[in-house]
C-alpha atoms as a PDB file:
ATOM      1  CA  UNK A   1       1.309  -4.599   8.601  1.00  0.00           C
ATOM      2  CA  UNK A   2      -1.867  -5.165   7.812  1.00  0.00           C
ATOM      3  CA  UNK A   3      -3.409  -5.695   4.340  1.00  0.00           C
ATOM      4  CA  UNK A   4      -6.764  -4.651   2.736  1.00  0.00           C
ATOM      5  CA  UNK A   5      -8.861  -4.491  -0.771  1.00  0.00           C
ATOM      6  CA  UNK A   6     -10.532  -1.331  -0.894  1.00  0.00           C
ATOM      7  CA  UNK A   7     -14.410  -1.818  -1.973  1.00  0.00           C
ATOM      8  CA  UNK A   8     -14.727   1.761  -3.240  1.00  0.00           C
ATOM      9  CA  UNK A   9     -12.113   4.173  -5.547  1.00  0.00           C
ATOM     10  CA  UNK A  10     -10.195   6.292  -3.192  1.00  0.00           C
ATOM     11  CA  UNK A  11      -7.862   9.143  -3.826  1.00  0.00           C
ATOM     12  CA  UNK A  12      -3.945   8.928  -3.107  1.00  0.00           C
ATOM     13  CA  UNK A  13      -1.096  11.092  -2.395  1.00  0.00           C
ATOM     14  CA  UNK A  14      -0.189  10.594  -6.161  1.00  0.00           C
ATOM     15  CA  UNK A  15      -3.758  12.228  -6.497  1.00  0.00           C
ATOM     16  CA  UNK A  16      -5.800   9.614  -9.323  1.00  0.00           C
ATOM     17  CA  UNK A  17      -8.101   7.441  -7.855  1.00  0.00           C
ATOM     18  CA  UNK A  18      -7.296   3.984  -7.283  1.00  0.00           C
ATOM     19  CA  UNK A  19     -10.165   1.449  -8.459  1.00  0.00           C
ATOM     20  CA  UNK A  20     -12.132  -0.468  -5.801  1.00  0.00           C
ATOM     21  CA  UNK A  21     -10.151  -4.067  -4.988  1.00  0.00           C
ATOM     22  CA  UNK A  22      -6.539  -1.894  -4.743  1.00  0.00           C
ATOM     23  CA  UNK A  23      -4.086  -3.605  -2.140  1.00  0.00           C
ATOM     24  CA  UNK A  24      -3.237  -1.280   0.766  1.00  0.00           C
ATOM     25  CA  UNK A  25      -1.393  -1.388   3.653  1.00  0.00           C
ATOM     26  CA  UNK A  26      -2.042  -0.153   7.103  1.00  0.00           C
ATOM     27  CA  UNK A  27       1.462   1.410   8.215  1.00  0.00           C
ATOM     28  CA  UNK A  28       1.155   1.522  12.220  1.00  0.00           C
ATOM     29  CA  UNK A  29       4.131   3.901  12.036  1.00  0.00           C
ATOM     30  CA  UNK A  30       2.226   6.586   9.945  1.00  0.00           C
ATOM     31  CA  UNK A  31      -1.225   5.346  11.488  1.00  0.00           C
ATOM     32  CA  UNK A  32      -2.274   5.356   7.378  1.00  0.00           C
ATOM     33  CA  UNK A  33      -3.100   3.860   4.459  1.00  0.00           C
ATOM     34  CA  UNK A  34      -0.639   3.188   2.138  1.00  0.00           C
ATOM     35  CA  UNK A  35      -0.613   1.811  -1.032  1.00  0.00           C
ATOM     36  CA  UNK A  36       2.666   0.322  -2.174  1.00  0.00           C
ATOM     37  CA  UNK A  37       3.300   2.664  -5.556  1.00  0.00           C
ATOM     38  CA  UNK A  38       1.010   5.697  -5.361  1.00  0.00           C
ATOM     39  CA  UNK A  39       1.408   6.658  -1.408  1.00  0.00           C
ATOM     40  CA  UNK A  40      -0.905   7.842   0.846  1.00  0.00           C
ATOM     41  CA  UNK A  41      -4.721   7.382   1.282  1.00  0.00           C
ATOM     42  CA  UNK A  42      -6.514  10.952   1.739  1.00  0.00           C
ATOM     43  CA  UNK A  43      -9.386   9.164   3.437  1.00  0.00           C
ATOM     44  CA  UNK A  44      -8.784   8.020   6.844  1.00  0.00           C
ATOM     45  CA  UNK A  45     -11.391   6.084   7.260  1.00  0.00           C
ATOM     46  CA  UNK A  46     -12.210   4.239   4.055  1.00  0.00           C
ATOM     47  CA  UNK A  47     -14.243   1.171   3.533  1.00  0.00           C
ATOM     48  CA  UNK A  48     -11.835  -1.676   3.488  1.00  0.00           C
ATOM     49  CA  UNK A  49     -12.083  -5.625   3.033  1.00  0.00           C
ATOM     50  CA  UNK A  50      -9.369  -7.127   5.532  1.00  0.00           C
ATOM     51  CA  UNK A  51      -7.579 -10.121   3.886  1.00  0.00           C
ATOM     52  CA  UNK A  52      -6.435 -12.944   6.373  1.00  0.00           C
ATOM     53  CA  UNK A  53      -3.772 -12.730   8.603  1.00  0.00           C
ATOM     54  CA  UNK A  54      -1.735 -15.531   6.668  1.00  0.00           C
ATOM     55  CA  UNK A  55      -2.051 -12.690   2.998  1.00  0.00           C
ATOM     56  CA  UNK A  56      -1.478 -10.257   5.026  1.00  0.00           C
ATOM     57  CA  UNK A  57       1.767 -11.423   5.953  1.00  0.00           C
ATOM     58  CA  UNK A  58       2.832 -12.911   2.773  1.00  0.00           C
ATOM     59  CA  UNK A  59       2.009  -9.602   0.880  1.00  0.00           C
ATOM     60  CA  UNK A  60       4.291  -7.492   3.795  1.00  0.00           C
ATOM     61  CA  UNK A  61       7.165  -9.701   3.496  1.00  0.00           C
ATOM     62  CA  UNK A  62       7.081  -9.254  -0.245  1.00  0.00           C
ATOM     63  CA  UNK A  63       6.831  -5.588  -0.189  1.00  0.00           C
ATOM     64  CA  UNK A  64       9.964  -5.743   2.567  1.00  0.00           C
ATOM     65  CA  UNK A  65      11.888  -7.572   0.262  1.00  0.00           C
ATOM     66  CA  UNK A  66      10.919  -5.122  -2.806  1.00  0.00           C
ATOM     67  CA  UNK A  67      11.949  -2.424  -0.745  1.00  0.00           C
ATOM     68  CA  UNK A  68      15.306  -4.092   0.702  1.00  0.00           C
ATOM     69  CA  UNK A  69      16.356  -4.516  -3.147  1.00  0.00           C
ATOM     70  CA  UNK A  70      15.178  -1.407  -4.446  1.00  0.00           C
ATOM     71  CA  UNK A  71      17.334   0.210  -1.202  1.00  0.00           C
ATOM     72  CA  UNK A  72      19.632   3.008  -2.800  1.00  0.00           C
ATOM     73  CA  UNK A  73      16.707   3.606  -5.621  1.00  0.00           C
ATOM     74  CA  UNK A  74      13.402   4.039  -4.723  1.00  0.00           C
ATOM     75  CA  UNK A  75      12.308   2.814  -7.404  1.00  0.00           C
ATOM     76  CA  UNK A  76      10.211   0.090  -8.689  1.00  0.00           C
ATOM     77  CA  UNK A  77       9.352  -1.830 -12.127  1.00  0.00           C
ATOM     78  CA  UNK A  78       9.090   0.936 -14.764  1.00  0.00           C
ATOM     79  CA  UNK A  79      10.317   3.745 -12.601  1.00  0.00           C
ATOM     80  CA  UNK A  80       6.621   3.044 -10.316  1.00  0.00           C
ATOM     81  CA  UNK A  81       7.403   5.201  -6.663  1.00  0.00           C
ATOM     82  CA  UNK A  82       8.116   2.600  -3.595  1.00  0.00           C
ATOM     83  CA  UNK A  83       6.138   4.359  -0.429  1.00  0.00           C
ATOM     84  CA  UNK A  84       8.384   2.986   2.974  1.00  0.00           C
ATOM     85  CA  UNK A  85       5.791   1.469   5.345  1.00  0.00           C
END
């Protein structure tokens, strides 16, 4: 998965906007954006600022690892929704 900072506010499946510099994902398995607590990106095609391949990873494994121990949950800190990549 790749990993991005969004340089304008975007709307999300949780429907508020998200500020520009947000963390999102690129899930190749829904071919979306995803951010990791309020879901989906409406916009297909936003304007995005890549982060290196070496974040990128770092940031995936640590939202795996939030999602392997929130497993039987699907929840986060504060009751925050996990979206599955």
């Amino acid at each position: 998965m790749k990993a991005y900072h969004t340089q304008s506010p975007y709307y999300f499946s949780s429907k508020h906007v998200l500020p520009a510099g947000s963390l999102v994902f690129f899930s190749e398995k829904l071919r979306r954006y995803i951010h990791p607590a309020d879901g989906i990106l409406y916009d297909p095609h936003p304007r995005l600022q890549p982060l290196s391949a070496t974040e990128s990873q770092a940031l995936a494994a640590e939202w795996d690892k939030a999602l392997r121990a929130l497993e039987g949950g699907g929840r986060g800190r504060e009751g925050e929704r996990i979206v599955a990549p």
